[in-house]
N, C-alpha and C. Protein backbone atom coordinates (compact mmCIF):
# COMPACT_ATOMS: atom_id res chain seq x y z
N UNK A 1 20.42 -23.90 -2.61
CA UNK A 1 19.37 -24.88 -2.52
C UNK A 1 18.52 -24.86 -3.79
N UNK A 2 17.84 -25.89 -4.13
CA UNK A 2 16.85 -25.89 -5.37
C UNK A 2 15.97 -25.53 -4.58
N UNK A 3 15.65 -24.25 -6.30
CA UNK A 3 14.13 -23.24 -6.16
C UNK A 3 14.49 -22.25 -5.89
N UNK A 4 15.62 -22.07 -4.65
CA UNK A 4 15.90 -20.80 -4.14
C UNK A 4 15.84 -19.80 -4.72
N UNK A 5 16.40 -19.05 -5.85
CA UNK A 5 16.50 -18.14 -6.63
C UNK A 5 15.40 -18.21 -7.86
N UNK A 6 13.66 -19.21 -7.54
CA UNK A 6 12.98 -19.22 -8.76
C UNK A 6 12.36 -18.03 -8.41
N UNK A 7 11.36 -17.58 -9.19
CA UNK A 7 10.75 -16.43 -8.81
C UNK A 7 9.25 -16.76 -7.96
N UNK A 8 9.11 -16.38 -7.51
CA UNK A 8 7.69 -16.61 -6.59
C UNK A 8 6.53 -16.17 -7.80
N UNK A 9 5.42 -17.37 -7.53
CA UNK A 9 3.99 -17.59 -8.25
C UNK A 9 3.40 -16.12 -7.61
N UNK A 10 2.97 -15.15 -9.02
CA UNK A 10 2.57 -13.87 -8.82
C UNK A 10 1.07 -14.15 -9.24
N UNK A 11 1.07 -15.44 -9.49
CA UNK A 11 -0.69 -15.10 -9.83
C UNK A 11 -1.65 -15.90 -8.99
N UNK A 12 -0.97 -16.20 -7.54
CA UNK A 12 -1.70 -16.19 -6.25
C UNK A 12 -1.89 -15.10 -5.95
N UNK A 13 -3.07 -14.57 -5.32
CA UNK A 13 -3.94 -13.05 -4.46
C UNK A 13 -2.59 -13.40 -3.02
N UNK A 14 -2.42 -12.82 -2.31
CA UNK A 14 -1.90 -12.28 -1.40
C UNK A 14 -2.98 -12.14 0.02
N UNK A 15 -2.69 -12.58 0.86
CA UNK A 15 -3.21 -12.98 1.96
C UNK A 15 -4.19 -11.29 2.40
N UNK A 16 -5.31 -11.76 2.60
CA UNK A 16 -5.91 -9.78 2.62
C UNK A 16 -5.56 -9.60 4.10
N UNK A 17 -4.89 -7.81 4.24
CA UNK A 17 -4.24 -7.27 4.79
C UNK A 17 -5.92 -6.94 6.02
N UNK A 18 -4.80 -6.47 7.38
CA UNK A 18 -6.32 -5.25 7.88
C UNK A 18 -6.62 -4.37 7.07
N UNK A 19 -7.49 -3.61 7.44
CA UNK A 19 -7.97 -2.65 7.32
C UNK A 19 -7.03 -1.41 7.97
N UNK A 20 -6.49 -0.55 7.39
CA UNK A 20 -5.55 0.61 7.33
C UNK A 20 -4.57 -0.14 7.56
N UNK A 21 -4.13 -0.93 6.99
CA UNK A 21 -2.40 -1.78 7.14
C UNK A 21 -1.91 -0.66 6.18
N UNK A 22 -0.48 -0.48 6.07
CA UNK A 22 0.22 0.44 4.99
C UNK A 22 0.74 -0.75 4.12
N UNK A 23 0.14 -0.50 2.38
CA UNK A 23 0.57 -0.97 1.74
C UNK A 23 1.35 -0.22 0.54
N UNK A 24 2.07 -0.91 -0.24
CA UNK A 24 2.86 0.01 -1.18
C UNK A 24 2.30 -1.26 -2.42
N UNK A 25 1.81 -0.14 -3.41
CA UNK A 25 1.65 -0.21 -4.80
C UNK A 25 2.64 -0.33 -6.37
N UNK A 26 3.13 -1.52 -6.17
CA UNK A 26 4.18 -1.22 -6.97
C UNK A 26 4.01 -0.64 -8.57
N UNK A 27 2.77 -0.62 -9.01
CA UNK A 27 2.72 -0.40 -10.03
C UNK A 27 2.65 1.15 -10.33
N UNK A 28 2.26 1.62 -9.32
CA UNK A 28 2.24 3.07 -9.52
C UNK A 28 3.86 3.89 -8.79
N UNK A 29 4.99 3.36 -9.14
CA UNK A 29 5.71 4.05 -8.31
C UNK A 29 6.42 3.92 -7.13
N UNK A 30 6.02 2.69 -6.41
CA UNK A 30 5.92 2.25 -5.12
C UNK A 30 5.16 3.50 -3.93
N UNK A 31 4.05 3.80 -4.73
CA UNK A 31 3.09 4.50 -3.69
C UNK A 31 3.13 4.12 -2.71
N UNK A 32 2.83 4.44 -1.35
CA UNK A 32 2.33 4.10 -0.19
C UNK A 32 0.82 4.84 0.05
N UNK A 33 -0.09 3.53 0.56
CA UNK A 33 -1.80 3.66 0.72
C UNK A 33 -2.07 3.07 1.81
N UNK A 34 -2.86 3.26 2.64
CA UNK A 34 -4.08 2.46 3.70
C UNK A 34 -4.71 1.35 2.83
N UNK A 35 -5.07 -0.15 2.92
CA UNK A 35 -5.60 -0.72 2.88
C UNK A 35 -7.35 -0.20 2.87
N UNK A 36 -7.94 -0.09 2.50
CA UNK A 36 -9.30 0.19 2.82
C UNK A 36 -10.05 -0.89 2.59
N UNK A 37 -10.25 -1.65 1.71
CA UNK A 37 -10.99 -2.75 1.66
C UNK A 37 -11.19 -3.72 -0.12
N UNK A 38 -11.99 -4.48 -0.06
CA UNK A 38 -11.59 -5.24 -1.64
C UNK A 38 -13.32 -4.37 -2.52
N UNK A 39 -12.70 -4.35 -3.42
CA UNK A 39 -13.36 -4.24 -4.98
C UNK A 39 -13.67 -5.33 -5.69
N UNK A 40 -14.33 -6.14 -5.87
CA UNK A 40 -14.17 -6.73 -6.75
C UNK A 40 -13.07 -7.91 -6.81
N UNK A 41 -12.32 -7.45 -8.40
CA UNK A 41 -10.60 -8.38 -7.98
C UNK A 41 -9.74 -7.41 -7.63
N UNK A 42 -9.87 -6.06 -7.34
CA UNK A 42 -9.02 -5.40 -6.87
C UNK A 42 -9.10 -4.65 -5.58
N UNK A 43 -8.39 -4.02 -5.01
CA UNK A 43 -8.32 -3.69 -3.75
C UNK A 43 -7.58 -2.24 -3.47
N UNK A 44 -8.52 -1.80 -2.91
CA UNK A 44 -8.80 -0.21 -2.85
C UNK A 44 -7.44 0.11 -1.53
N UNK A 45 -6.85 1.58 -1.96
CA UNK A 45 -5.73 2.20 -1.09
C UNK A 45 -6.75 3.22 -1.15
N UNK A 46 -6.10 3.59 -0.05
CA UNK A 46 -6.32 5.48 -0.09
C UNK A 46 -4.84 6.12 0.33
N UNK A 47 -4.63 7.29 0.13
CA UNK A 47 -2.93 8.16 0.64
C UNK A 47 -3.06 8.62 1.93
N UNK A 48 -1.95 7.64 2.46
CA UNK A 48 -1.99 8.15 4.44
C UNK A 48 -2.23 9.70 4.66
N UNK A 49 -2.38 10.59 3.67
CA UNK A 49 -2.70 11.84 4.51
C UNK A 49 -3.93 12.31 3.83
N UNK A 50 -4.90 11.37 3.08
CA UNK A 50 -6.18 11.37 3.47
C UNK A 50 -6.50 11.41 1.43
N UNK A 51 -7.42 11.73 0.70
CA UNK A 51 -7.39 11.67 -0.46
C UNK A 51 -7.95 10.85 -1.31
N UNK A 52 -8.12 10.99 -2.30
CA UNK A 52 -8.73 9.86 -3.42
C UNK A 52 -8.18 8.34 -3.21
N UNK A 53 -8.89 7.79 -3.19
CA UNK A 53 -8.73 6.15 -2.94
C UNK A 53 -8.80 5.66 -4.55
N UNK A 54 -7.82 4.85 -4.93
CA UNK A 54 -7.25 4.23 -6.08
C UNK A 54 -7.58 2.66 -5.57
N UNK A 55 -7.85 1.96 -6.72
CA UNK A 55 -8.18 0.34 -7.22
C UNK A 55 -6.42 0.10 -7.68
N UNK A 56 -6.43 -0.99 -7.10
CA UNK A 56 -4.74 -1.89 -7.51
C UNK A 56 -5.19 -3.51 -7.33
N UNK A 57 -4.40 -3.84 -8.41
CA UNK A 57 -5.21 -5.71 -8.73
C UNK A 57 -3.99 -6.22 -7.28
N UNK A 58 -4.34 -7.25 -6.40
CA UNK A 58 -3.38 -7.39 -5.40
C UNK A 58 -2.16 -7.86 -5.54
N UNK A 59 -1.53 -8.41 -7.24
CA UNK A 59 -0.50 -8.71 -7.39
C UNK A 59 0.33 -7.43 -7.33
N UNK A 60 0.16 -6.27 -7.39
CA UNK A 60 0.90 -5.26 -7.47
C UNK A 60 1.36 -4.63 -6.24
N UNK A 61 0.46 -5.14 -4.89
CA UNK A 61 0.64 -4.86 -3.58
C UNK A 61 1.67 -5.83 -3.42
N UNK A 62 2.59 -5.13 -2.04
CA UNK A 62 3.44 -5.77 -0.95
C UNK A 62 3.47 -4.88 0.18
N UNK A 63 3.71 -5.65 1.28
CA UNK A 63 3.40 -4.96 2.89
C UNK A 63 4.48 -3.52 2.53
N UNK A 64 4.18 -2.51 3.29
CA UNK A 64 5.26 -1.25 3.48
C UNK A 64 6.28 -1.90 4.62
N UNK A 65 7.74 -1.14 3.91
CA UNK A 65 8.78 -1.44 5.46
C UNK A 65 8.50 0.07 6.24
N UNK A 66 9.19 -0.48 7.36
CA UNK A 66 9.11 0.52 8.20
C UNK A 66 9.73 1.62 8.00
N UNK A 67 10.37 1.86 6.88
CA UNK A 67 10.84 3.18 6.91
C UNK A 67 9.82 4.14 5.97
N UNK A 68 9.17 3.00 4.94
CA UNK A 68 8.31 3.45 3.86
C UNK A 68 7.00 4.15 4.89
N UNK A 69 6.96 3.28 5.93
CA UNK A 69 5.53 3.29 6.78
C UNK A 69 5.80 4.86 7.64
N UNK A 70 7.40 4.48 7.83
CA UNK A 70 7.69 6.42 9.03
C UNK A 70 7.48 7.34 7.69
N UNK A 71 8.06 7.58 6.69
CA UNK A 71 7.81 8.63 5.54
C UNK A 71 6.70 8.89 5.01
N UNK A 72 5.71 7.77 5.17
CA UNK A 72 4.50 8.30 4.83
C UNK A 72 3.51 8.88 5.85
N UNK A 73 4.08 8.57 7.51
CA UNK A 73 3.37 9.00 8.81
C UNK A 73 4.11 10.50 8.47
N UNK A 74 5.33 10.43 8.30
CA UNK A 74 6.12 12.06 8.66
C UNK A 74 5.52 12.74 7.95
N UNK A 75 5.18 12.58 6.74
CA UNK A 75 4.71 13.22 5.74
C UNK A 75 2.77 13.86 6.03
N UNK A 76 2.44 12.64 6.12
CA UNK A 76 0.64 13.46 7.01
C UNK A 76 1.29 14.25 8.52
N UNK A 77 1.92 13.82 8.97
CA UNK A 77 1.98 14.80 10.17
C UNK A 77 2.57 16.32 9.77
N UNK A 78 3.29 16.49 8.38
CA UNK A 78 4.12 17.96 8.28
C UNK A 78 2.86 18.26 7.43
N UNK A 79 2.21 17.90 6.97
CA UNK A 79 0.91 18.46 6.19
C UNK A 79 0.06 18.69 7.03
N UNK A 80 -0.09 18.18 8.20
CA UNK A 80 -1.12 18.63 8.91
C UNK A 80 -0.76 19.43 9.94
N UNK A 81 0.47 19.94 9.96
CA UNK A 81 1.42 20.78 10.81
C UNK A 81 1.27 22.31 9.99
N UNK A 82 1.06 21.89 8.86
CA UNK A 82 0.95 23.37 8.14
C UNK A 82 -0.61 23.69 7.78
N UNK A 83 -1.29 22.88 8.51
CA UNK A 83 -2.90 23.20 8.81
C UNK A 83 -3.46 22.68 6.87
N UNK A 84 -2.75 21.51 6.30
CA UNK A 84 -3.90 21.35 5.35
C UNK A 84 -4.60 20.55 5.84
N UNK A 85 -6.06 20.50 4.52
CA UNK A 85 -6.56 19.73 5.18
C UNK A 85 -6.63 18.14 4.70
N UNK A 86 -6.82 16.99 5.67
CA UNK A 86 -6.72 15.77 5.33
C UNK A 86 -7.92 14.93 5.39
């Protein structure tokens, strides 16, 4: 079909997520963060097992899949299984 394969307009903002939705950061890695709330033009994560909250402009966000979303739950739950703290 025409268009199909154009690339999608990256310099529309992205519909704002809830509050603790799991998002992944592509610019850093494909981090996975909590949603916490907007900055400015950017929009604050924090790391599902608790930690410094990082600024990302929202073109760099996309929703987490569910497997990204279980690895980053498995991951606070074995950290907090070995009593750190979060």
């Amino acid at each position: 079909m025409h268009g199909e394969n154009l690339r999608p307009n990256t310099d529309e903002t992205p519909e704002l997520p809830a509050v603790s939705a799991l998002l992944v950061d592509t610019s850093r890695s494909n981090r996975v963060g909590e949603f916490r709330g907007v900055a400015g033009l950017y929009w604050s994560l924090r790391p599902v097992g608790g930690g410094r909250e990082w600024e990302v402009e929202p073109r760099h966000v996309r929703p987490a899949l569910p497997i990204e979303q279980l690895r980053a739950r498995t991951a606070r739950a074995n950290a907090r299984s070995r009593g750190e703290v979060l």
